[in-house]
C-alpha atoms as a PDB file:
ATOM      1  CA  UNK A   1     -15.979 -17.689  29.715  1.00  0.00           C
ATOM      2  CA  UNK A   2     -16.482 -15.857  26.246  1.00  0.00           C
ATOM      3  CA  UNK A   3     -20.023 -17.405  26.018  1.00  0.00           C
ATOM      4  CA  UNK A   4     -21.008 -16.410  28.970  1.00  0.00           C
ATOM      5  CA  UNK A   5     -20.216 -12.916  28.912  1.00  0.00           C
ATOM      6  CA  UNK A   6     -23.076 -11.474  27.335  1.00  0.00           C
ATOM      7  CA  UNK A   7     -25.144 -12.936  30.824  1.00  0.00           C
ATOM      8  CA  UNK A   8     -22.357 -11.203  33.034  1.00  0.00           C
ATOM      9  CA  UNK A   9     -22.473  -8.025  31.005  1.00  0.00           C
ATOM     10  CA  UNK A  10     -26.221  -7.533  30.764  1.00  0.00           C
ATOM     11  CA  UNK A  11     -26.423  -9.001  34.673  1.00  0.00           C
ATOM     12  CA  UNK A  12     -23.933  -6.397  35.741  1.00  0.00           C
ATOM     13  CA  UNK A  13     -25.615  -3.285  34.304  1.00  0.00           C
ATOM     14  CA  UNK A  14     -28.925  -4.701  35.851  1.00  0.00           C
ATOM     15  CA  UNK A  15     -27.242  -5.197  39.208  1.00  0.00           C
ATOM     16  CA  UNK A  16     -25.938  -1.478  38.822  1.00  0.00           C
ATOM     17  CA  UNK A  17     -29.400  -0.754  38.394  1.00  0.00           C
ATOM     18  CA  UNK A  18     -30.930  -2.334  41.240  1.00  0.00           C
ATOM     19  CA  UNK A  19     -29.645  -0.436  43.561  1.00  0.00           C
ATOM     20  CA  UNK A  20     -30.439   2.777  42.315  1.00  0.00           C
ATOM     21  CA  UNK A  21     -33.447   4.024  44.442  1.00  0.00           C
ATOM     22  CA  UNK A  22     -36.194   4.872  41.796  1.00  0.00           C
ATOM     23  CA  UNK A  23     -35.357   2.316  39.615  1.00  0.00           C
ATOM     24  CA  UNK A  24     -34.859  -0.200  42.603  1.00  0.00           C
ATOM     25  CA  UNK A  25     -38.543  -1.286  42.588  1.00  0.00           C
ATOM     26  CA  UNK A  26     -38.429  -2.447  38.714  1.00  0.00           C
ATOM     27  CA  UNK A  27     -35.900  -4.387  38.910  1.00  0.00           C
ATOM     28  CA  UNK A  28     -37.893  -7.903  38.855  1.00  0.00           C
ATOM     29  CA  UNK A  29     -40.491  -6.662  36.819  1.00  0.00           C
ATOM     30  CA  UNK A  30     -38.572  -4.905  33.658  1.00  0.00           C
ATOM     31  CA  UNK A  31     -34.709  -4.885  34.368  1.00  0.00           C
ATOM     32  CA  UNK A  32     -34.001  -8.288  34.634  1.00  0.00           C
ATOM     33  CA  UNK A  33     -36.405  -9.541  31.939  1.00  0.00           C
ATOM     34  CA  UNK A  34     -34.835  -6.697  29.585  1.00  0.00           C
ATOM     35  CA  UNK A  35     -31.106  -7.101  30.691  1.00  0.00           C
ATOM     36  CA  UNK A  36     -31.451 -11.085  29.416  1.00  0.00           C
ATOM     37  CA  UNK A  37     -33.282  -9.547  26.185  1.00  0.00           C
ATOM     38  CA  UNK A  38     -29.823  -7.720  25.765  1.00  0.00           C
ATOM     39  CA  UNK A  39     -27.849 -10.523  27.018  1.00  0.00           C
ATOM     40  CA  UNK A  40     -29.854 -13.007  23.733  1.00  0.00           C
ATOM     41  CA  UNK A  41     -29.134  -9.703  21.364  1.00  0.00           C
ATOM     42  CA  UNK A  42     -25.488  -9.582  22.504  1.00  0.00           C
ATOM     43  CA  UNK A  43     -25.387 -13.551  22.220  1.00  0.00           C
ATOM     44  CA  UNK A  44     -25.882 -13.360  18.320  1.00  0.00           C
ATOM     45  CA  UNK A  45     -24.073 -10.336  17.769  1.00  0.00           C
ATOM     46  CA  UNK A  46     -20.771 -12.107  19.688  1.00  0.00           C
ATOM     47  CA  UNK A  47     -21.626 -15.483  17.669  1.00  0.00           C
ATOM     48  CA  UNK A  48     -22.732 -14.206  14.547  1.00  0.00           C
ATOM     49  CA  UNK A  49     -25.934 -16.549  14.556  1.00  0.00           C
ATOM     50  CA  UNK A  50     -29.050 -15.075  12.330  1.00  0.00           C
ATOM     51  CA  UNK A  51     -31.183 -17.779  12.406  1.00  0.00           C
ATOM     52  CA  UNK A  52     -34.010 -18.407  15.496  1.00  0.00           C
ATOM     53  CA  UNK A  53     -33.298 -19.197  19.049  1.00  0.00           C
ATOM     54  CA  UNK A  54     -34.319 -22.311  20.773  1.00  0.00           C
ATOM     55  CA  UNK A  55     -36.527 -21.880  23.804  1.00  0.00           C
ATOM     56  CA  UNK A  56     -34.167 -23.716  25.696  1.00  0.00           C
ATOM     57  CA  UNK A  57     -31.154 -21.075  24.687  1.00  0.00           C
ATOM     58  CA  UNK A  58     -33.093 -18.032  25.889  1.00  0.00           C
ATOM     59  CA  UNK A  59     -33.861 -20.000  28.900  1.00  0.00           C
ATOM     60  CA  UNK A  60     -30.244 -20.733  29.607  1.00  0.00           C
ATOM     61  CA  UNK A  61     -29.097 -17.217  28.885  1.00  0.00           C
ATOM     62  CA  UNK A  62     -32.150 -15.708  31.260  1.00  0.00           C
ATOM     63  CA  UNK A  63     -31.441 -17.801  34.232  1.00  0.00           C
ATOM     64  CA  UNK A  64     -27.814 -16.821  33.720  1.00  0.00           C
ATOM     65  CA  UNK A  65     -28.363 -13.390  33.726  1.00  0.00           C
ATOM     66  CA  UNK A  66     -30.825 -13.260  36.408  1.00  0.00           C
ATOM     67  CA  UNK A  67     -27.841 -15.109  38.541  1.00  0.00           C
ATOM     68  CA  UNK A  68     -24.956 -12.474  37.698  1.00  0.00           C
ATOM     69  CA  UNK A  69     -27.715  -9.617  38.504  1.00  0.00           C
ATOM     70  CA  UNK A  70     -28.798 -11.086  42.018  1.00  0.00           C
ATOM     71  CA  UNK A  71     -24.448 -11.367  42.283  1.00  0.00           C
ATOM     72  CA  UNK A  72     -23.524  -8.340  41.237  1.00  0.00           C
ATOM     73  CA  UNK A  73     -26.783  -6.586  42.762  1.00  0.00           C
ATOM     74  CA  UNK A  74     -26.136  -8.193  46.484  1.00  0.00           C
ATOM     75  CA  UNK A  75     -22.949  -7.537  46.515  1.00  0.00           C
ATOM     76  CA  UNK A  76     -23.346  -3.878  45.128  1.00  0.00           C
ATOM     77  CA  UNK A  77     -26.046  -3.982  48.691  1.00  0.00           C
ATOM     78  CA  UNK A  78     -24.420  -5.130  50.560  1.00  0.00           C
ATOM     79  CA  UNK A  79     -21.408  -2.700  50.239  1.00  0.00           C
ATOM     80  CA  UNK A  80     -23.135   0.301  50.074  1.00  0.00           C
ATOM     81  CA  UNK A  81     -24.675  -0.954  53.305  1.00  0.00           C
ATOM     82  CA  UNK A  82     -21.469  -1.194  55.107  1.00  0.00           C
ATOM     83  CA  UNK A  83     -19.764   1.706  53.675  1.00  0.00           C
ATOM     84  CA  UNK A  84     -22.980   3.795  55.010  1.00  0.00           C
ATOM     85  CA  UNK A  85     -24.439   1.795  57.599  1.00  0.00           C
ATOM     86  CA  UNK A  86     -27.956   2.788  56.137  1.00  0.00           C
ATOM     87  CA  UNK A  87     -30.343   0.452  54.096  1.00  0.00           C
ATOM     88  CA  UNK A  88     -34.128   0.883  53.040  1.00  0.00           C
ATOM     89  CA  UNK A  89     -35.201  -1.471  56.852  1.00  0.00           C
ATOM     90  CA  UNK A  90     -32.645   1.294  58.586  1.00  0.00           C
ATOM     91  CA  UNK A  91     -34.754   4.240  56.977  1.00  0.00           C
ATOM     92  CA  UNK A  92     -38.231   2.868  57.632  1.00  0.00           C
ATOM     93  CA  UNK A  93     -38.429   1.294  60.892  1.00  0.00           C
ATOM     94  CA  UNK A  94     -40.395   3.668  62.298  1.00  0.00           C
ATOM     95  CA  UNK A  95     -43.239   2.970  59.434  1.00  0.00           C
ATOM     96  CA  UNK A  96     -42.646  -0.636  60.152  1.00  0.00           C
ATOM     97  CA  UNK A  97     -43.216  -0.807  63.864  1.00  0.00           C
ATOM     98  CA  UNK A  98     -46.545   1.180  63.302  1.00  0.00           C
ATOM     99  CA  UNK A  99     -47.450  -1.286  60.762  1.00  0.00           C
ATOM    100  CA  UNK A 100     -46.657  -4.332  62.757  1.00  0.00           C
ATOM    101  CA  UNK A 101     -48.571  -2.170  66.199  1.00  0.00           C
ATOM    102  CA  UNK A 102     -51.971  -2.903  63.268  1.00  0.00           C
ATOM    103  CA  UNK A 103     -51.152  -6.987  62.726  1.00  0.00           C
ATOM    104  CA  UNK A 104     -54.229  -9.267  64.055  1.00  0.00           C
ATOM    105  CA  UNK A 105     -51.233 -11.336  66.228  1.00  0.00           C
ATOM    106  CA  UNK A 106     -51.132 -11.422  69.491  1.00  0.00           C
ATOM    107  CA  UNK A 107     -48.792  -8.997  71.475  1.00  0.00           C
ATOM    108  CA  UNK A 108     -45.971 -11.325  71.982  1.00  0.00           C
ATOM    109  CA  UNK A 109     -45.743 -12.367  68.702  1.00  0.00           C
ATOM    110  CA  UNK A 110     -45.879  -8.610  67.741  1.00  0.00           C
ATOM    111  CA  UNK A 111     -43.302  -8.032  70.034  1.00  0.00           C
ATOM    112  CA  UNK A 112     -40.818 -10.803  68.787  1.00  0.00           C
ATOM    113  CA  UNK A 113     -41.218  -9.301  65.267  1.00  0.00           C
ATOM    114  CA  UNK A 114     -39.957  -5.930  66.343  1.00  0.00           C
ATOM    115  CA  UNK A 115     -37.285  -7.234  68.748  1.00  0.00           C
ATOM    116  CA  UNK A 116     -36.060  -9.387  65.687  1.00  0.00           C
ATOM    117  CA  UNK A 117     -35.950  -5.714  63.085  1.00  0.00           C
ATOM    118  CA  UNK A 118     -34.686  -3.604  65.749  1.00  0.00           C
ATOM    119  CA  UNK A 119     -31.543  -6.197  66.083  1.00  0.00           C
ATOM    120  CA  UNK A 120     -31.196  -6.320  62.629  1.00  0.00           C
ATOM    121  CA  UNK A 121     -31.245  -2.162  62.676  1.00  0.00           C
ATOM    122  CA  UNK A 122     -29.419  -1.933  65.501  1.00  0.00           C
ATOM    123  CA  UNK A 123     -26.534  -4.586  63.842  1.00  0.00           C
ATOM    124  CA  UNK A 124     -26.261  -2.710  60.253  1.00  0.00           C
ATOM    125  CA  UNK A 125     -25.607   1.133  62.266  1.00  0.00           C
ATOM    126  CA  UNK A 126     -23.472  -0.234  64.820  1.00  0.00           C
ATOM    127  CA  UNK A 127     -21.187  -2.842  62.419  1.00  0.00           C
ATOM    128  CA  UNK A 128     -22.843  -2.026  59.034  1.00  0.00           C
ATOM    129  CA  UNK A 129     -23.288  -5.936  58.475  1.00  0.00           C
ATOM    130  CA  UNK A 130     -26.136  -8.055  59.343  1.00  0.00           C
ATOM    131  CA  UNK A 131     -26.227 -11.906  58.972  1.00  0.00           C
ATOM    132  CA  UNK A 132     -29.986 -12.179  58.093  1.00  0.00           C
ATOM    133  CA  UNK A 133     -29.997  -9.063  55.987  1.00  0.00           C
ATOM    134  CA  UNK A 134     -27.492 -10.451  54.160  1.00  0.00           C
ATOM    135  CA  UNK A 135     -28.858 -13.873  53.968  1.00  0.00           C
ATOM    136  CA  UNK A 136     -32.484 -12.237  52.732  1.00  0.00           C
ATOM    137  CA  UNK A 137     -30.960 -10.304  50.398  1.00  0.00           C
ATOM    138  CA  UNK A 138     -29.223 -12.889  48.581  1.00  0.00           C
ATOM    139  CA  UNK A 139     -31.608 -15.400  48.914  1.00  0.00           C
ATOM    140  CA  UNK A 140     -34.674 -12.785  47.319  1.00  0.00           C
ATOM    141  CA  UNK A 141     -32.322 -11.854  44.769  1.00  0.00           C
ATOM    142  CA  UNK A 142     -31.833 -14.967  43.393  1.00  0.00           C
ATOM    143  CA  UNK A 143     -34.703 -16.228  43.523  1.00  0.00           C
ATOM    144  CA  UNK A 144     -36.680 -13.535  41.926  1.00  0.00           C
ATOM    145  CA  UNK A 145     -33.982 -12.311  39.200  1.00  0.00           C
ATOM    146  CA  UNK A 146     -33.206 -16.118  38.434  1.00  0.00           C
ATOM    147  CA  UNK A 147     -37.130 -16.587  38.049  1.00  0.00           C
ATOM    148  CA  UNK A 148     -37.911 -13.195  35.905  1.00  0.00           C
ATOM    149  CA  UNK A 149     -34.321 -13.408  34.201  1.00  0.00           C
ATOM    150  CA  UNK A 150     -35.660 -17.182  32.779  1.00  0.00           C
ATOM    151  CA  UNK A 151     -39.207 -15.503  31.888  1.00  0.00           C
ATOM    152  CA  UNK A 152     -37.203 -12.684  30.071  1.00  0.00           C
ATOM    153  CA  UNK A 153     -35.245 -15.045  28.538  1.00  0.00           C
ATOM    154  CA  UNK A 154     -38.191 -17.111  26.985  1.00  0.00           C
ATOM    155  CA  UNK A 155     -39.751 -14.078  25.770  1.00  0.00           C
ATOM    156  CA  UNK A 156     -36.273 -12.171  24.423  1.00  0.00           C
ATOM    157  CA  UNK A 157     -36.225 -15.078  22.572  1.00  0.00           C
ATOM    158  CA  UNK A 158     -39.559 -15.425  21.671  1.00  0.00           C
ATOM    159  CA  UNK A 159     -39.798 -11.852  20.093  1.00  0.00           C
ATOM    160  CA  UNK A 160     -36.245 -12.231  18.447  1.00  0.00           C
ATOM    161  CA  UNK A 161     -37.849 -15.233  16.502  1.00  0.00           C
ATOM    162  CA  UNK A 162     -40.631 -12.998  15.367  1.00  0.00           C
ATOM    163  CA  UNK A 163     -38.225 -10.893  14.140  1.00  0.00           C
ATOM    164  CA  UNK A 164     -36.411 -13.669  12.439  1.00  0.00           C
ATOM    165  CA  UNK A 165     -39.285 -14.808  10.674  1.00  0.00           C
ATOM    166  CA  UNK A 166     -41.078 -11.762   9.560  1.00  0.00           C
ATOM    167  CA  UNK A 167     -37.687 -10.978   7.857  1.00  0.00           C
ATOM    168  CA  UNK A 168     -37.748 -14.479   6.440  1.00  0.00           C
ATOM    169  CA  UNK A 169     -40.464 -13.591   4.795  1.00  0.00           C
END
Protein backbone atom coordinates (compact mmCIF):
# COMPACT_ATOMS: atom_id res chain seq x y z
CA UNK A 1 0.00 0.00 0.00
CA UNK A 2 2.77 2.61 1.07
CA UNK A 3 4.23 2.43 -2.52
CA UNK A 4 1.40 3.02 -4.05
CA UNK A 5 0.23 5.97 -2.39
CA UNK A 6 1.88 8.59 -4.16
CA UNK A 7 -0.46 7.18 -7.49
CA UNK A 8 -3.65 7.34 -5.15
CA UNK A 9 -2.70 10.74 -3.81
CA UNK A 10 -1.81 12.50 -7.04
CA UNK A 11 -4.94 10.36 -8.79
CA UNK A 12 -7.27 11.68 -6.15
CA UNK A 13 -6.51 15.41 -6.44
CA UNK A 14 -6.79 14.88 -10.32
CA UNK A 15 -10.12 13.12 -9.92
CA UNK A 16 -11.18 16.18 -7.63
CA UNK A 17 -10.24 18.09 -10.48
CA UNK A 18 -12.07 16.53 -13.16
CA UNK A 19 -15.08 17.33 -12.19
CA UNK A 20 -14.72 20.81 -11.70
CA UNK A 21 -16.41 22.49 -14.77
CA UNK A 22 -13.61 24.77 -16.27
CA UNK A 23 -11.00 22.63 -15.51
CA UNK A 24 -13.12 19.50 -16.61
CA UNK A 25 -11.97 19.74 -20.27
CA UNK A 26 -8.05 19.49 -19.30
CA UNK A 27 -8.20 16.83 -17.55
CA UNK A 28 -6.64 14.28 -20.28
CA UNK A 29 -4.56 16.74 -21.72
CA UNK A 30 -2.58 18.40 -18.55
CA UNK A 31 -4.09 16.97 -15.22
CA UNK A 32 -3.46 13.56 -15.54
CA UNK A 33 -0.06 13.81 -17.26
CA UNK A 34 0.92 16.41 -14.36
CA UNK A 35 -0.80 14.55 -11.39
CA UNK A 36 1.66 11.29 -12.36
CA UNK A 37 4.60 14.03 -12.66
CA UNK A 38 3.68 14.63 -8.88
CA UNK A 39 2.93 11.13 -8.19
CA UNK A 40 7.17 10.25 -9.69
CA UNK A 41 8.21 13.56 -7.44
CA UNK A 42 6.32 12.20 -4.41
CA UNK A 43 7.76 8.59 -5.28
CA UNK A 44 11.43 9.79 -4.50
CA UNK A 45 10.63 12.07 -1.89
CA UNK A 46 8.66 8.93 0.10
CA UNK A 47 11.74 6.56 -0.96
CA UNK A 48 14.49 8.79 -0.70
CA UNK A 49 15.89 7.71 -4.25
CA UNK A 50 18.20 10.59 -6.05
CA UNK A 51 19.41 8.81 -8.73
CA UNK A 52 17.35 8.50 -12.42
CA UNK A 53 14.14 6.76 -13.05
CA UNK A 54 13.71 3.87 -15.32
CA UNK A 55 11.25 4.33 -18.15
CA UNK A 56 9.53 1.44 -17.04
CA UNK A 57 9.01 3.08 -13.28
CA UNK A 58 7.40 6.25 -14.62
CA UNK A 59 5.37 4.04 -16.75
CA UNK A 60 4.15 2.01 -13.84
CA UNK A 61 3.50 5.00 -11.65
CA UNK A 62 1.51 6.88 -14.77
CA UNK A 63 -0.77 4.07 -15.57
CA UNK A 64 -1.39 3.87 -11.83
CA UNK A 65 -2.31 7.20 -11.44
CA UNK A 66 -4.30 7.55 -14.47
CA UNK A 67 -6.37 4.39 -12.86
CA UNK A 68 -7.02 6.02 -9.27
CA UNK A 69 -8.03 9.39 -11.30
CA UNK A 70 -10.61 7.63 -13.73
CA UNK A 71 -11.72 5.86 -9.90
CA UNK A 72 -11.87 8.55 -7.94
CA UNK A 73 -13.10 10.91 -10.93
CA UNK A 74 -16.21 8.41 -11.88
CA UNK A 75 -17.13 7.93 -8.80
CA UNK A 76 -16.87 11.72 -7.79
CA UNK A 77 -19.55 11.75 -11.36
CA UNK A 78 -21.29 9.74 -10.74
CA UNK A 79 -22.39 11.03 -7.24
CA UNK A 80 -22.77 14.39 -7.99
CA UNK A 81 -25.05 13.05 -10.71
CA UNK A 82 -27.35 11.36 -8.38
CA UNK A 83 -27.27 13.76 -5.62
CA UNK A 84 -28.44 16.46 -8.42
CA UNK A 85 -29.91 14.54 -11.07
CA UNK A 86 -28.09 16.95 -13.59
CA UNK A 87 -24.96 16.06 -15.77
CA UNK A 88 -23.29 17.95 -18.81
CA UNK A 89 -25.87 15.31 -21.56
CA UNK A 90 -28.88 16.61 -19.02
CA UNK A 91 -27.82 20.37 -19.69
CA UNK A 92 -27.25 20.13 -23.44
CA UNK A 93 -29.75 18.04 -25.02
CA UNK A 94 -31.34 20.56 -26.62
CA UNK A 95 -27.85 21.50 -28.55
CA UNK A 96 -27.56 17.84 -29.16
CA UNK A 97 -30.82 17.06 -30.85
CA UNK A 98 -30.18 20.12 -33.21
CA UNK A 99 -26.88 18.72 -33.92
CA UNK A 100 -27.98 15.22 -34.60
CA UNK A 101 -31.41 17.09 -36.82
CA UNK A 102 -27.72 18.20 -39.25
CA UNK A 103 -26.16 14.30 -39.40
CA UNK A 104 -26.03 12.95 -43.22
CA UNK A 105 -28.07 9.57 -41.67
CA UNK A 106 -31.10 8.74 -42.59
CA UNK A 107 -34.18 9.74 -40.41
CA UNK A 108 -34.57 6.55 -38.58
CA UNK A 109 -31.26 6.24 -37.66
CA UNK A 110 -31.47 9.94 -36.51
CA UNK A 111 -34.34 9.11 -34.69
CA UNK A 112 -32.89 6.01 -32.76
CA UNK A 113 -29.99 8.30 -31.67
CA UNK A 114 -32.29 10.73 -29.96
CA UNK A 115 -34.71 8.11 -28.57
CA UNK A 116 -31.48 6.40 -27.09
CA UNK A 117 -30.21 10.30 -25.24
CA UNK A 118 -33.59 11.23 -24.33
CA UNK A 119 -33.81 7.73 -22.23
CA UNK A 120 -30.64 8.26 -20.91
CA UNK A 121 -31.93 12.07 -19.88
CA UNK A 122 -35.02 11.05 -18.99
CA UNK A 123 -33.31 8.02 -16.54
CA UNK A 124 -30.61 10.44 -14.72
CA UNK A 125 -33.79 13.30 -13.72
CA UNK A 126 -36.21 10.77 -12.89
CA UNK A 127 -33.69 8.14 -10.76
CA UNK A 128 -30.44 10.19 -11.04
CA UNK A 129 -28.64 6.88 -12.30
CA UNK A 130 -28.18 5.70 -15.73
CA UNK A 131 -26.65 2.28 -16.71
CA UNK A 132 -24.92 3.48 -19.96
CA UNK A 133 -23.91 6.81 -18.52
CA UNK A 134 -22.35 5.10 -16.04
CA UNK A 135 -20.83 2.46 -18.13
CA UNK A 136 -19.39 5.45 -20.65
CA UNK A 137 -18.14 7.22 -18.04
CA UNK A 138 -16.05 4.67 -16.58
CA UNK A 139 -15.08 3.10 -19.52
CA UNK A 140 -13.72 6.87 -21.17
CA UNK A 141 -12.15 7.50 -18.00
CA UNK A 142 -10.04 4.78 -17.95
CA UNK A 143 -9.15 4.56 -20.95
CA UNK A 144 -8.05 8.04 -21.57
CA UNK A 145 -6.49 8.86 -17.96
CA UNK A 146 -4.79 5.28 -18.01
CA UNK A 147 -3.43 6.25 -21.61
CA UNK A 148 -2.30 10.09 -20.79
CA UNK A 149 -1.44 9.07 -17.05
CA UNK A 150 1.31 6.37 -18.83
CA UNK A 151 2.41 9.29 -21.37
CA UNK A 152 2.80 11.61 -18.25
CA UNK A 153 4.51 9.13 -16.61
CA UNK A 154 7.22 8.56 -19.38
CA UNK A 155 7.77 12.13 -19.65
CA UNK A 156 7.68 13.01 -15.56
CA UNK A 157 10.27 10.74 -15.72
CA UNK A 158 11.94 11.73 -18.59
CA UNK A 159 12.37 15.43 -17.40
CA UNK A 160 13.24 14.26 -13.74
CA UNK A 161 16.30 12.47 -15.41
CA UNK A 162 17.28 15.70 -17.04
CA UNK A 163 17.26 17.10 -13.91
CA UNK A 164 19.28 14.32 -12.46
CA UNK A 165 21.89 14.63 -14.86
CA UNK A 166 22.39 18.26 -15.37
CA UNK A 167 22.99 18.22 -11.54
CA UNK A 168 25.38 15.35 -12.09
CA UNK A 169 27.23 17.43 -13.85
Amino acid sequence: MKKHLPAIVSGFGAGVLSIVPLAKGLTCCIIVPVAAYIALILDRKSTHDTGRISASRGFIIGVMTGVFAAVFGSAFDILITYITRSNDIVASFPEFQKMINDFPVSEAIRAEIIRMFQNLRNDIVTNGFSFLYTFSVLINNFVVNTLFGAIGGLAGAQIINNRVGDSEE
